[in-house]
C-alpha atoms as a PDB file:
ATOM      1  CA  UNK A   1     -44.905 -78.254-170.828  1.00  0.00           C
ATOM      2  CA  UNK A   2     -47.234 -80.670-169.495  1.00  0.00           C
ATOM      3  CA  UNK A   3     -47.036 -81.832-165.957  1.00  0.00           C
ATOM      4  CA  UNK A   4     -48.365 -85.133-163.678  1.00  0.00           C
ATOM      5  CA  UNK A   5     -50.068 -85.152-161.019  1.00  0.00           C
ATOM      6  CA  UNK A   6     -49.489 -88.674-159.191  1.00  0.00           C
ATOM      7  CA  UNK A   7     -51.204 -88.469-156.236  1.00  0.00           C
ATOM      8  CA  UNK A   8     -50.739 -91.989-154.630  1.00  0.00           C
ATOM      9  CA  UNK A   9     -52.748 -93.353-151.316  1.00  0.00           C
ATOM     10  CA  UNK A  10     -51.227 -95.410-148.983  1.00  0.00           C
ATOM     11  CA  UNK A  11     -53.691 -97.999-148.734  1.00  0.00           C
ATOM     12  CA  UNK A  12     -53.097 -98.374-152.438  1.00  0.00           C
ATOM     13  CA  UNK A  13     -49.680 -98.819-152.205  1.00  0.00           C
ATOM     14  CA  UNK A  14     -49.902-101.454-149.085  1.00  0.00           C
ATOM     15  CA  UNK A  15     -52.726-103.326-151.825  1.00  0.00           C
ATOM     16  CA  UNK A  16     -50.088-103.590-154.306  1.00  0.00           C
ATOM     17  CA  UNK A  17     -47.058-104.800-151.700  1.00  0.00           C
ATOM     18  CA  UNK A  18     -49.243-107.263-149.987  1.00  0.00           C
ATOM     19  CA  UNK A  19     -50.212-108.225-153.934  1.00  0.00           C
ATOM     20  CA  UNK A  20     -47.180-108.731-155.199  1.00  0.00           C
ATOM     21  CA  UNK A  21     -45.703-110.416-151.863  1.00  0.00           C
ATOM     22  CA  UNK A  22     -48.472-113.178-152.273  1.00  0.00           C
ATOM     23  CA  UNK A  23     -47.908-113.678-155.844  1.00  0.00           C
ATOM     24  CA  UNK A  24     -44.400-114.251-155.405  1.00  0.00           C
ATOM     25  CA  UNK A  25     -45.384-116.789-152.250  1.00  0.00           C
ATOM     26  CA  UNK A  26     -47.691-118.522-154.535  1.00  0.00           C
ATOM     27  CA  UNK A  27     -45.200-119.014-157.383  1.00  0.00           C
ATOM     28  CA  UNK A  28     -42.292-119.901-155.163  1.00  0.00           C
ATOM     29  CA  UNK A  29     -44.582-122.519-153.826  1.00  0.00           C
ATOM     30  CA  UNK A  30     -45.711-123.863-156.681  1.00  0.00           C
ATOM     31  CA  UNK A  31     -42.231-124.632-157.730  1.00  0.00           C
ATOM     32  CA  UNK A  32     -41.254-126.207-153.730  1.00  0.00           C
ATOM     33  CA  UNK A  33     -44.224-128.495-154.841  1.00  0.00           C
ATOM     34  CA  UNK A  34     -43.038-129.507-158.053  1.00  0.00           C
ATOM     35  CA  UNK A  35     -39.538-130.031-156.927  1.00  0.00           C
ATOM     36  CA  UNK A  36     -40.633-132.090-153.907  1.00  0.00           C
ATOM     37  CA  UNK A  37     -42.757-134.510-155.882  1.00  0.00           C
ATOM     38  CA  UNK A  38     -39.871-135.103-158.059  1.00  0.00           C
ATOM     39  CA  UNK A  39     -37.812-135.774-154.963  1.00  0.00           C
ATOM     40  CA  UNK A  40     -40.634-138.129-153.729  1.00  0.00           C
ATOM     41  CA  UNK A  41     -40.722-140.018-157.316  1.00  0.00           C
ATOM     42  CA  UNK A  42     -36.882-140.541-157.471  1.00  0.00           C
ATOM     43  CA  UNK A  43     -37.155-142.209-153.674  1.00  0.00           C
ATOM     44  CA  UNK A  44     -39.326-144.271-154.556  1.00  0.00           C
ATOM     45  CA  UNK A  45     -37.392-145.297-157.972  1.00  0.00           C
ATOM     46  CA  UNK A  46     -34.220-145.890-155.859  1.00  0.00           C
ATOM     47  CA  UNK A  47     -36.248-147.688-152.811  1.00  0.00           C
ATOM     48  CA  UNK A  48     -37.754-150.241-156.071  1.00  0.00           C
ATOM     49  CA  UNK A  49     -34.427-150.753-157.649  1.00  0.00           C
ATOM     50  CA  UNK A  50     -32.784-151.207-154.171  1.00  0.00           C
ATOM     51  CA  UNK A  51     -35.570-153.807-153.494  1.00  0.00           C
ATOM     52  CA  UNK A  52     -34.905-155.898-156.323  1.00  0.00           C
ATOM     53  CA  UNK A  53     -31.642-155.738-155.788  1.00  0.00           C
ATOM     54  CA  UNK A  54     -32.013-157.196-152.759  1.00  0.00           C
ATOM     55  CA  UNK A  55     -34.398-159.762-153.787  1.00  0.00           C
ATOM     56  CA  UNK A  56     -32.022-161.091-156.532  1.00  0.00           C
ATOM     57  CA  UNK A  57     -29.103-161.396-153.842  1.00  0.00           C
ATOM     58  CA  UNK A  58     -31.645-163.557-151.538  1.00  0.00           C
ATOM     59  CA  UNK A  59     -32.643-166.099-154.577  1.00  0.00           C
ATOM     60  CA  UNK A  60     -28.675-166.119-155.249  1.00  0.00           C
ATOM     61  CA  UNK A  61     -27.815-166.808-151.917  1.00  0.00           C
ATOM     62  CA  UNK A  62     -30.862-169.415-151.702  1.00  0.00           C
ATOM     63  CA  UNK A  63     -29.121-171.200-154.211  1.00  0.00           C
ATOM     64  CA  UNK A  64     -25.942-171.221-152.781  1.00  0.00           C
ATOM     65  CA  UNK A  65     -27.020-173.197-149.793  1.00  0.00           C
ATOM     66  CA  UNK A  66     -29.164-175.742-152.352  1.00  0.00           C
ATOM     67  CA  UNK A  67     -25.543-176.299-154.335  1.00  0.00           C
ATOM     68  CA  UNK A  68     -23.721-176.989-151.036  1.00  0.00           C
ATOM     69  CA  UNK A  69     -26.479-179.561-150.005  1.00  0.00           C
ATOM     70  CA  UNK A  70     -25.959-181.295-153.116  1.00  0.00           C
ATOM     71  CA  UNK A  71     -23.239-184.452-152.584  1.00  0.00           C
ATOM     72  CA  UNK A  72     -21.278-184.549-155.906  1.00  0.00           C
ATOM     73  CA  UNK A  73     -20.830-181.101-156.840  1.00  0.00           C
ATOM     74  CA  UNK A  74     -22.307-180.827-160.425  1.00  0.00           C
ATOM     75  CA  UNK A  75     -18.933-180.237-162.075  1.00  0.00           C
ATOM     76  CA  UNK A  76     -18.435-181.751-165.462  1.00  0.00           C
ATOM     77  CA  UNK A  77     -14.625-182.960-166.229  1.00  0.00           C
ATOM     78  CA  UNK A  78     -12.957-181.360-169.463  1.00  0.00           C
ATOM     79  CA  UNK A  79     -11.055-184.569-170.531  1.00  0.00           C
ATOM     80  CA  UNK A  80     -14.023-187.008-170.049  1.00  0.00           C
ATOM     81  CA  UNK A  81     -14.972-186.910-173.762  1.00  0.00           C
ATOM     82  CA  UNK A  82     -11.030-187.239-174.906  1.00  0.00           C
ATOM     83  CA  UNK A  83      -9.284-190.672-174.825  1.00  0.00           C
ATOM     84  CA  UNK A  84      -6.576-191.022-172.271  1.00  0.00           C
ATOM     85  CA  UNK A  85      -3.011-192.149-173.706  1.00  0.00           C
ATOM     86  CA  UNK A  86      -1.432-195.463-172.309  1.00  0.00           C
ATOM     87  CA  UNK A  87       0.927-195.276-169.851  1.00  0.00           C
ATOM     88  CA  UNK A  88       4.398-195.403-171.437  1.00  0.00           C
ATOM     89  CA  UNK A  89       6.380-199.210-171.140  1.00  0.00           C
ATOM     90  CA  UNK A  90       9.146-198.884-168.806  1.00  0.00           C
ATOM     91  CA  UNK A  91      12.500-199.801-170.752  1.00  0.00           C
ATOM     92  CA  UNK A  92      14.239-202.410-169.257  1.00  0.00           C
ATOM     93  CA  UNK A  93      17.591-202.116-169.981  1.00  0.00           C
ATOM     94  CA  UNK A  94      19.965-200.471-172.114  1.00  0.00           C
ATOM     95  CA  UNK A  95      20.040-202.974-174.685  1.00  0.00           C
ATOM     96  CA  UNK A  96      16.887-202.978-175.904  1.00  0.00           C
ATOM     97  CA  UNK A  97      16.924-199.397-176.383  1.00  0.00           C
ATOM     98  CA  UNK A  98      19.937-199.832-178.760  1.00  0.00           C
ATOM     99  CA  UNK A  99      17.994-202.537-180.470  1.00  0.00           C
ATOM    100  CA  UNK A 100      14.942-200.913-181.026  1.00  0.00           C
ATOM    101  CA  UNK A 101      17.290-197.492-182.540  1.00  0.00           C
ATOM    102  CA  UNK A 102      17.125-196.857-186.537  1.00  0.00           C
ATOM    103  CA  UNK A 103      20.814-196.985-187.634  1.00  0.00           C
ATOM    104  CA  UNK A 104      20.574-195.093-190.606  1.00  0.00           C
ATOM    105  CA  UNK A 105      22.118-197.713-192.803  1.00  0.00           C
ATOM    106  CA  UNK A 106      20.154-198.876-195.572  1.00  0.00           C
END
């Protein structure tokens, strides 16, 4: 039966430790970078979209003030196209009422 003889120094085993502990450093950050520039990116998305949300409030509120200033508020009236009815006749007395009155005879 054959047999091994592993025979390993212990300089080359400190080598391949310290090896391996610095490629896992490097990888790990590697990925802190990546993550953190995503981070930064979405900040500054959310600062932009925060800013023109803000900007859009100020022009609104600009205008506002501008309608406030103005003396007749610009309103337009819904019946101003329709004609107006005429005010009913008030009836003077009973009479007439009975008068004016179809009687259903023909």
């Amino acid at each position: 039966m054959p047999s091994f003889d592993v025979s390993i120094n212990i300089w080359t085993l400190l080598i391949l430790v310290f090896g391996a502990a610095l490629l896992g450093f490097a990888g790990r950050s590697r990925q802190l970078a990546r993550k953190n520039r995503n981070i930064a990116e979405l900040e500054k998305e959310m600062i932009q979209a925060h800013a023109e949300l803000l900007e859009m409030q100020k022009d609104y509120c600009e205008m506002e003030l501008r309608l406030k200033d103005v003396s007749p508020p610009p309103v337009i009236p819904i019946k101003s196209g329709q004609k107006q009815d005429p005010a009913p006749k008030p009836l003077s007395n009973r009479s007439d009422v009975q008068k004016d009155r179809p009687t259903g005879t023909a």
